[in-house]
PDB file of N, CA and C in Angstrom:
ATOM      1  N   UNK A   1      10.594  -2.340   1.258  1.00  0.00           N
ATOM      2  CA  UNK A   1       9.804  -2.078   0.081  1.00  0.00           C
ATOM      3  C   UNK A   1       9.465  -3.376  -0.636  1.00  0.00           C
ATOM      4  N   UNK A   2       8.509  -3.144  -1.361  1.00  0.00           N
ATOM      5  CA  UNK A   2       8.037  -4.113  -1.902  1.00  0.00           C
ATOM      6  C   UNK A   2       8.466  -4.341  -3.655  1.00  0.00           C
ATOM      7  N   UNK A   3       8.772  -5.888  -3.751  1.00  0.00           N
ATOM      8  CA  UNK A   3       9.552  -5.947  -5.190  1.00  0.00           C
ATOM      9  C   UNK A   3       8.807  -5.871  -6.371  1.00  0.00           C
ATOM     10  N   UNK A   4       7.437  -5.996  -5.819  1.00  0.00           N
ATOM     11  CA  UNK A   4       6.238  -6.160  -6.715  1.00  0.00           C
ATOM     12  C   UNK A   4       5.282  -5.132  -6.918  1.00  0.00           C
ATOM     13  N   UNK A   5       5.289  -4.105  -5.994  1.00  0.00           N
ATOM     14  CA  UNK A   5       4.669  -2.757  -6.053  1.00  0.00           C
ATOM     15  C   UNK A   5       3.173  -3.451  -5.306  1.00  0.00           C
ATOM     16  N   UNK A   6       3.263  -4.153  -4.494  1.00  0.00           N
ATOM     17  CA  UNK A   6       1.492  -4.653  -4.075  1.00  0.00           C
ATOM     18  C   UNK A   6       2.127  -4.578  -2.416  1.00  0.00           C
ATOM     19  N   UNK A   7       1.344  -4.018  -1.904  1.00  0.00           N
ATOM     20  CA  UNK A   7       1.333  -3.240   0.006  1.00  0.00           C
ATOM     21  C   UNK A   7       0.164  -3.672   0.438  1.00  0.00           C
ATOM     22  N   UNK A   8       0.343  -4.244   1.502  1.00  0.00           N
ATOM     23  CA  UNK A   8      -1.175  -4.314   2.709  1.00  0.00           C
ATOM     24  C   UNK A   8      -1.130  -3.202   3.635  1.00  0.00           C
ATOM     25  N   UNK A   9      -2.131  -2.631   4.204  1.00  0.00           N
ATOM     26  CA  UNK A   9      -2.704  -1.878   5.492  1.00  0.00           C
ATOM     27  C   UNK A   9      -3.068  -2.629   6.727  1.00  0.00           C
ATOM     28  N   UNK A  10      -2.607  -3.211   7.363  1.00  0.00           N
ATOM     29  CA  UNK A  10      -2.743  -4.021   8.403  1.00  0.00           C
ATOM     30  C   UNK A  10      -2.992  -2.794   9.854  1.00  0.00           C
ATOM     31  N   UNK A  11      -3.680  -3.483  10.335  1.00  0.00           N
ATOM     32  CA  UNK A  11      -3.498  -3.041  12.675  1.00  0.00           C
ATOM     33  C   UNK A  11      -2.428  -3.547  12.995  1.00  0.00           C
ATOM     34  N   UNK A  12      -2.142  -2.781  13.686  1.00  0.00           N
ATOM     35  CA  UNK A  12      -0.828  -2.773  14.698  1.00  0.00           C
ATOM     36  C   UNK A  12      -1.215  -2.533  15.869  1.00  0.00           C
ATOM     37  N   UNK A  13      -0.742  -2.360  17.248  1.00  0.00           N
ATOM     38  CA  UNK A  13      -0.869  -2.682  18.392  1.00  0.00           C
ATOM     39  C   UNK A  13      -1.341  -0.542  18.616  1.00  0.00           C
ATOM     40  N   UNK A  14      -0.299   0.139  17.937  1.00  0.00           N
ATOM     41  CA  UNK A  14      -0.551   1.859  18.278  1.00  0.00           C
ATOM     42  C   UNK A  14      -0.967   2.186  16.806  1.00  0.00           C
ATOM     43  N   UNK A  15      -1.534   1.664  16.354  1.00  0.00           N
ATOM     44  CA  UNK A  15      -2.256   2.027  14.864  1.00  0.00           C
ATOM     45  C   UNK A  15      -2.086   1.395  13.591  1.00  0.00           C
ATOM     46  N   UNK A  16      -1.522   1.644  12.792  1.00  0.00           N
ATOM     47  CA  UNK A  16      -1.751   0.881  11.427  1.00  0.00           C
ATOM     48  C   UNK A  16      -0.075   1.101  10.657  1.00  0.00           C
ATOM     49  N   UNK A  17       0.177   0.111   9.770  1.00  0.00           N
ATOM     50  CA  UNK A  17       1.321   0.107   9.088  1.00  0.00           C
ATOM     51  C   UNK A  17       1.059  -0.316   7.647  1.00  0.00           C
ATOM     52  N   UNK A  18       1.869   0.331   7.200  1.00  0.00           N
ATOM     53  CA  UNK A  18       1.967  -0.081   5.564  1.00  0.00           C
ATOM     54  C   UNK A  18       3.427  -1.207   5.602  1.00  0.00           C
ATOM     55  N   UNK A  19       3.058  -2.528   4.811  1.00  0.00           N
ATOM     56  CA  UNK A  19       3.662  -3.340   4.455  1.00  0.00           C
ATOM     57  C   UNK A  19       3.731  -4.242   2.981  1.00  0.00           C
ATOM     58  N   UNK A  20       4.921  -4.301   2.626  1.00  0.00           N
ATOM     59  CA  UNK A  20       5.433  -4.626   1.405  1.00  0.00           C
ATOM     60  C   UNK A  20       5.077  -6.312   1.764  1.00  0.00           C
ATOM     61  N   UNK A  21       4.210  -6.463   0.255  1.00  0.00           N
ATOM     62  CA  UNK A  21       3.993  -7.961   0.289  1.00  0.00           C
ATOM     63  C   UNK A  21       5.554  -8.554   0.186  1.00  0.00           C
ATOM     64  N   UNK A  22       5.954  -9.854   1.462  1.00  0.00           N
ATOM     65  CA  UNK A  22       6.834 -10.548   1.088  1.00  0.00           C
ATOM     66  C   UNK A  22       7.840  -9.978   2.066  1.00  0.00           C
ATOM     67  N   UNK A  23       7.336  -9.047   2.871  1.00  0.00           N
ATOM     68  CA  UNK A  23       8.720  -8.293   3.899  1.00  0.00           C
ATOM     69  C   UNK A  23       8.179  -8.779   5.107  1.00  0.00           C
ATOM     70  N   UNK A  24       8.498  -9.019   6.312  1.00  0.00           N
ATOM     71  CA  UNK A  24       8.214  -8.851   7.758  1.00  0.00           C
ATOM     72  C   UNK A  24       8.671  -8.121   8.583  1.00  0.00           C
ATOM     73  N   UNK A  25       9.176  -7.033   7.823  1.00  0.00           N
ATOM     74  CA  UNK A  25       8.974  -5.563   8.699  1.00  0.00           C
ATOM     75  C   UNK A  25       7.943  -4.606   7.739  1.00  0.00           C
ATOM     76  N   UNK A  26       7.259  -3.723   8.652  1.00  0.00           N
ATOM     77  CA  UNK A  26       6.436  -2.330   8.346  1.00  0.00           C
ATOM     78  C   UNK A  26       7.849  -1.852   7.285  1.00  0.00           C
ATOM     79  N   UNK A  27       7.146  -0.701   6.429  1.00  0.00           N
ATOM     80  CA  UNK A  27       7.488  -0.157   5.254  1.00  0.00           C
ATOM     81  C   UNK A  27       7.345   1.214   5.986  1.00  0.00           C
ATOM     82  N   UNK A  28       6.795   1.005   6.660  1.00  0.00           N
ATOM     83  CA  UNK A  28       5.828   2.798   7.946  1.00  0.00           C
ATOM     84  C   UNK A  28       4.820   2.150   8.812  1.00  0.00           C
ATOM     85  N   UNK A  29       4.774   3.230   9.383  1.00  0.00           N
ATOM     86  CA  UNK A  29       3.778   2.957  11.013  1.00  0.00           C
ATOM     87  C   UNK A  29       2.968   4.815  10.643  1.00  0.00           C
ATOM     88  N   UNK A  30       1.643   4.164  11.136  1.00  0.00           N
ATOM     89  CA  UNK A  30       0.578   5.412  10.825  1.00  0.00           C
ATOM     90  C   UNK A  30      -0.461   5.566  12.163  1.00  0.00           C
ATOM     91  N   UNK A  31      -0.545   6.325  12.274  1.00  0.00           N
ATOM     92  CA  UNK A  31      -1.675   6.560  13.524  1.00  0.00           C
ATOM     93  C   UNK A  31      -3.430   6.337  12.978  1.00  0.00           C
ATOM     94  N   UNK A  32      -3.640   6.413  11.714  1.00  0.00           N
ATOM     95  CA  UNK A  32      -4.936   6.002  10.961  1.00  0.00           C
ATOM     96  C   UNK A  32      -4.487   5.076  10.032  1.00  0.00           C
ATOM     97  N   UNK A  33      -5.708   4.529   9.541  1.00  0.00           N
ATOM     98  CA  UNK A  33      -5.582   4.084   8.682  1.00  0.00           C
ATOM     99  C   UNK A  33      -5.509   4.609   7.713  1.00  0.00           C
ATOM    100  N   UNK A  34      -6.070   5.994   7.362  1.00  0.00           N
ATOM    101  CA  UNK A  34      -5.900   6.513   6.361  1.00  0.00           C
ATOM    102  C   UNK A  34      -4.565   7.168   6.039  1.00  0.00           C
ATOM    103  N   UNK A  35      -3.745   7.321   6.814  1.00  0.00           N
ATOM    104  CA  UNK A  35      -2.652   7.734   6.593  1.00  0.00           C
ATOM    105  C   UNK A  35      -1.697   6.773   6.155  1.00  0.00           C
ATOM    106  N   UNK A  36      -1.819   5.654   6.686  1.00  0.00           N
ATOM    107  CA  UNK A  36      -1.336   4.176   6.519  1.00  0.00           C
ATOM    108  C   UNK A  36      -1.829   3.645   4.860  1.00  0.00           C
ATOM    109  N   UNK A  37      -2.515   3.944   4.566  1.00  0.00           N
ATOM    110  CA  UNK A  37      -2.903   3.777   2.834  1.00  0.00           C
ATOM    111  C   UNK A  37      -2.556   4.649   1.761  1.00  0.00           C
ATOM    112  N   UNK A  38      -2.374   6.276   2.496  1.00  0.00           N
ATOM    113  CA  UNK A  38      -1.932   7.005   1.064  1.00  0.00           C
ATOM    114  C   UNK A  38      -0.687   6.638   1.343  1.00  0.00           C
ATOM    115  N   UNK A  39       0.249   6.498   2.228  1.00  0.00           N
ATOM    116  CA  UNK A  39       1.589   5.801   2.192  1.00  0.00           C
ATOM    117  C   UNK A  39       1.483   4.533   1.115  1.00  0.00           C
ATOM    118  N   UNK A  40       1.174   3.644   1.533  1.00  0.00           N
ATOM    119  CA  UNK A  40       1.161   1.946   0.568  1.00  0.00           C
ATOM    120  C   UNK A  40       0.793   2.198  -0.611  1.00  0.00           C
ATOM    121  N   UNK A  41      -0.338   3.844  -1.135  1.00  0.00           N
ATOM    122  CA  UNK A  41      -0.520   3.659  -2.018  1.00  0.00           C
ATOM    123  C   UNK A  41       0.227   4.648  -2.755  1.00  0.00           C
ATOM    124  N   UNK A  42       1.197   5.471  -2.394  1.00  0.00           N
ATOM    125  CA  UNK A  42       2.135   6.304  -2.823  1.00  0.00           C
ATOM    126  C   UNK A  42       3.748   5.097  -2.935  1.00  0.00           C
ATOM    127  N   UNK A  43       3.916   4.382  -2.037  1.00  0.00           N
ATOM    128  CA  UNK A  43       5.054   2.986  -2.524  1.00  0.00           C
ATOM    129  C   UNK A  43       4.841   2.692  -3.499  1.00  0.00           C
ATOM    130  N   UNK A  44       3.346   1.997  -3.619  1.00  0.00           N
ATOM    131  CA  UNK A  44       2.863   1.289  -5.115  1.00  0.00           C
ATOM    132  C   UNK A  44       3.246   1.694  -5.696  1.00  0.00           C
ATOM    133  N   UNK A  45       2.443   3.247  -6.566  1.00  0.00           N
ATOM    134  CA  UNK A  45       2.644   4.183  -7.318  1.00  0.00           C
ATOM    135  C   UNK A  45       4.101   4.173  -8.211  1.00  0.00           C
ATOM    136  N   UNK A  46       5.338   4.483  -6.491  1.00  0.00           N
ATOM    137  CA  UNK A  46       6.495   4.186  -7.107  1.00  0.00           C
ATOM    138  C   UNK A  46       7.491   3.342  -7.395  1.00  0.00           C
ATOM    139  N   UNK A  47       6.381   1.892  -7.319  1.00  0.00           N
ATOM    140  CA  UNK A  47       7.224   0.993  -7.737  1.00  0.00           C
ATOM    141  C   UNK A  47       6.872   0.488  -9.339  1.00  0.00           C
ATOM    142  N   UNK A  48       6.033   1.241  -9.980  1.00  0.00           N
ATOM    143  CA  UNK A  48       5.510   0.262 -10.812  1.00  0.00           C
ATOM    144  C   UNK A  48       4.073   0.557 -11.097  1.00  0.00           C
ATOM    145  N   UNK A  49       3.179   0.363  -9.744  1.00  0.00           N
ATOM    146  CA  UNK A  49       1.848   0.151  -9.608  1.00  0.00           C
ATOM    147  C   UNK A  49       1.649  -1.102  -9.046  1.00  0.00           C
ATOM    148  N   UNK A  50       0.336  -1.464  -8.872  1.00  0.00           N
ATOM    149  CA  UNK A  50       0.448  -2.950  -8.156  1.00  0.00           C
ATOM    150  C   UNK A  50      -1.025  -3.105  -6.953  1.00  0.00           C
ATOM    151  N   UNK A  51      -1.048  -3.638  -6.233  1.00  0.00           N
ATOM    152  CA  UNK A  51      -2.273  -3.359  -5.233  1.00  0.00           C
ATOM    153  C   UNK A  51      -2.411  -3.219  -3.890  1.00  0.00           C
ATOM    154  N   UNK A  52      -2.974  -2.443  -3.592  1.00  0.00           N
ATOM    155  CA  UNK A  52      -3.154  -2.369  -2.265  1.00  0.00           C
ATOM    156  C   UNK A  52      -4.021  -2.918  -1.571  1.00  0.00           C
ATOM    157  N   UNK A  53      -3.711  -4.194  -0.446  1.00  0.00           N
ATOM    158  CA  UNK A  53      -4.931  -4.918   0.320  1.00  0.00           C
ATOM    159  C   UNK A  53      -5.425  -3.952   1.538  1.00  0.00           C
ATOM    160  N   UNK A  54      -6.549  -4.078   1.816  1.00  0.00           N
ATOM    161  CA  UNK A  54      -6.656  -2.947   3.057  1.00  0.00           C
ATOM    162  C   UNK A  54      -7.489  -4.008   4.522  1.00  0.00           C
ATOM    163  N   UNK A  55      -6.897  -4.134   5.626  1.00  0.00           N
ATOM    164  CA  UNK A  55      -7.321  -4.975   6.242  1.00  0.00           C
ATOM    165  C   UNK A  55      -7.833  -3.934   7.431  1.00  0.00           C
ATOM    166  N   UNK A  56      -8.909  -4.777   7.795  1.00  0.00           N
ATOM    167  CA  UNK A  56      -9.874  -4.121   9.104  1.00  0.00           C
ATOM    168  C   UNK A  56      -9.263  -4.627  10.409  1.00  0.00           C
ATOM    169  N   UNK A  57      -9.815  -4.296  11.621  1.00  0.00           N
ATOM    170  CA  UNK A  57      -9.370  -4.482  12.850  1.00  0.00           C
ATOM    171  C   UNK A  57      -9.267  -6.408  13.523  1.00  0.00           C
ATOM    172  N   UNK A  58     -10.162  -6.951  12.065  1.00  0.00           N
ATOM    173  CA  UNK A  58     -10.033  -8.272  12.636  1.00  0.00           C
ATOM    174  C   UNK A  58      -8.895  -9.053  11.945  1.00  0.00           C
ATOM    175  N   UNK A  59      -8.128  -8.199  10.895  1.00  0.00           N
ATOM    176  CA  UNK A  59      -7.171  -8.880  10.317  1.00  0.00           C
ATOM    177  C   UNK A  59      -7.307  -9.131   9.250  1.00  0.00           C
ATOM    178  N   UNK A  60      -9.148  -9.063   8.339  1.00  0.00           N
ATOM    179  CA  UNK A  60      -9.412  -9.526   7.375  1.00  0.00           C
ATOM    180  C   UNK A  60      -9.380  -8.685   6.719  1.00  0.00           C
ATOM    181  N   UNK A  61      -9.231  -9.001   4.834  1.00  0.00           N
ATOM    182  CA  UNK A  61      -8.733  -8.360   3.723  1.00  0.00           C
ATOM    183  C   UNK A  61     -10.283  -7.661   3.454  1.00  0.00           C
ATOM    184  N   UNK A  62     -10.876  -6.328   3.553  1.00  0.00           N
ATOM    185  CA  UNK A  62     -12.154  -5.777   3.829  1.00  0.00           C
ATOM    186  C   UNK A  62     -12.387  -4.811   2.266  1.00  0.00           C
ATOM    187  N   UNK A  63     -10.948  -4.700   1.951  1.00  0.00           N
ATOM    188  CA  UNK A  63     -10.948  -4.410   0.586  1.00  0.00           C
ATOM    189  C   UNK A  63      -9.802  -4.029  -0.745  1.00  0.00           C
ATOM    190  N   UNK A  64      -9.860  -3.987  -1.587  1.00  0.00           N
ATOM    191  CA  UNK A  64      -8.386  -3.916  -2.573  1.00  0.00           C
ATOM    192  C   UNK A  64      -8.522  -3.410  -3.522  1.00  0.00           C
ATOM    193  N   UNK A  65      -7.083  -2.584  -3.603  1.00  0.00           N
ATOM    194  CA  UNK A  65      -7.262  -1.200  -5.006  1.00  0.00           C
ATOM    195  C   UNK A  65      -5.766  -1.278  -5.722  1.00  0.00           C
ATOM    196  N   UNK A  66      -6.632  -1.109  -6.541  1.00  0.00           N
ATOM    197  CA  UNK A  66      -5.041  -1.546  -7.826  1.00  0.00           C
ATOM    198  C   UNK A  66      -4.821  -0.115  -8.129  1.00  0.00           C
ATOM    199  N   UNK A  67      -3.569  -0.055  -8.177  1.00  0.00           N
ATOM    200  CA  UNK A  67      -2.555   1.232  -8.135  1.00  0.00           C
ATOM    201  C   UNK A  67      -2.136   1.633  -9.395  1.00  0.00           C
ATOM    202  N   UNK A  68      -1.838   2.745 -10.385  1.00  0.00           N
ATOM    203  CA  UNK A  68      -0.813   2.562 -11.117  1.00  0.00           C
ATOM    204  C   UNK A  68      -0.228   3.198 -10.730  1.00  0.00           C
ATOM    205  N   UNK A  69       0.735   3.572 -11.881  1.00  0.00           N
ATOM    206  CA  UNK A  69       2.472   3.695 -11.477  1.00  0.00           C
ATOM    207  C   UNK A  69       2.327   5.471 -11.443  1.00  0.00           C
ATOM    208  N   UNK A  70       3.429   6.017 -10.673  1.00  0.00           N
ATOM    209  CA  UNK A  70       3.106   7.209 -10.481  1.00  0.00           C
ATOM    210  C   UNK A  70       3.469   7.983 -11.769  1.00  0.00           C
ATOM    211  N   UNK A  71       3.999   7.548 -12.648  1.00  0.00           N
ATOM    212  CA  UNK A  71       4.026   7.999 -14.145  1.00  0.00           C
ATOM    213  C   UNK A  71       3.793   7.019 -15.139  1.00  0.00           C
ATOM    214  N   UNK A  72       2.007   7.151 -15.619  1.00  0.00           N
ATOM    215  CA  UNK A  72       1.697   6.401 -16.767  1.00  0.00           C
ATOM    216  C   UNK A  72       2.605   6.904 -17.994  1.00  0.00           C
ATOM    217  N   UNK A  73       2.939   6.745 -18.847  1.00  0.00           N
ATOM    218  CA  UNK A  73       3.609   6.520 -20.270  1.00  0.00           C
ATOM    219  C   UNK A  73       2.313   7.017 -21.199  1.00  0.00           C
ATOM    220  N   UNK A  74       1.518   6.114 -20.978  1.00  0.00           N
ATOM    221  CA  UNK A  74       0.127   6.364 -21.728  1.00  0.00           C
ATOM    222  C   UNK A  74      -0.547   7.496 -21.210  1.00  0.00           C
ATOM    223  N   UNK A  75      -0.119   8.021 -20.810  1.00  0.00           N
ATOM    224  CA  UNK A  75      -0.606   9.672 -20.579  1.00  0.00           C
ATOM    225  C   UNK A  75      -0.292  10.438 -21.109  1.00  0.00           C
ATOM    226  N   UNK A  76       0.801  10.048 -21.708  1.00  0.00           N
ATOM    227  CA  UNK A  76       1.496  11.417 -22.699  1.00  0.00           C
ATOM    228  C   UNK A  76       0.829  11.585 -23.771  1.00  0.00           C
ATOM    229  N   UNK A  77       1.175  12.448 -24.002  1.00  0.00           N
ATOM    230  CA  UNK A  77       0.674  12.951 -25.452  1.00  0.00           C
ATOM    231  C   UNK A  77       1.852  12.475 -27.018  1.00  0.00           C
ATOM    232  N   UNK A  78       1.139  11.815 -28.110  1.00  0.00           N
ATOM    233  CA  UNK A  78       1.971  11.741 -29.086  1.00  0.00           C
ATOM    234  C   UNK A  78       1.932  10.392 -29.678  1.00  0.00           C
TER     235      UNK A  78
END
């Protein structure tokens, strides 16, 4: 997991993994990418919030979404 709540979506050799910025192991292994992102972006969520990089098949950063935390504060009422 990640200490900072910010995850990349990287290729893998049998599909895609969610990884914690700052780890060199997968966090999860996904058969899409899309499955591989609501993961990284459900970690985020519960670390805090933070961002998610999303990388394409050439390795490059293709796009990035800032997360919040899976319980805003400022949502409440009062």
């Amino acid at each position: 997991m990640s200490m900072d709540g910010n995850y990349s979506v990287v290729p893998r050799d049998s599909g895609w993994a969610a990884i914690g910025h700052g780890n060199s192991r997968a966090s999860s292994l996904h058969r899409t990418q899309a499955d591989a992102y609501a993961a990284a972006r459900d970690y985020s969520a519960n670390r805090g919030g933070g961002e998610v990089s999303i990388h394409g098949r050439n390795g490059q950063i293709r796009d990035k979404n800032t997360i919040s935390p899976a319980h805003d504060p400022r949502d409440s009422k009062g």
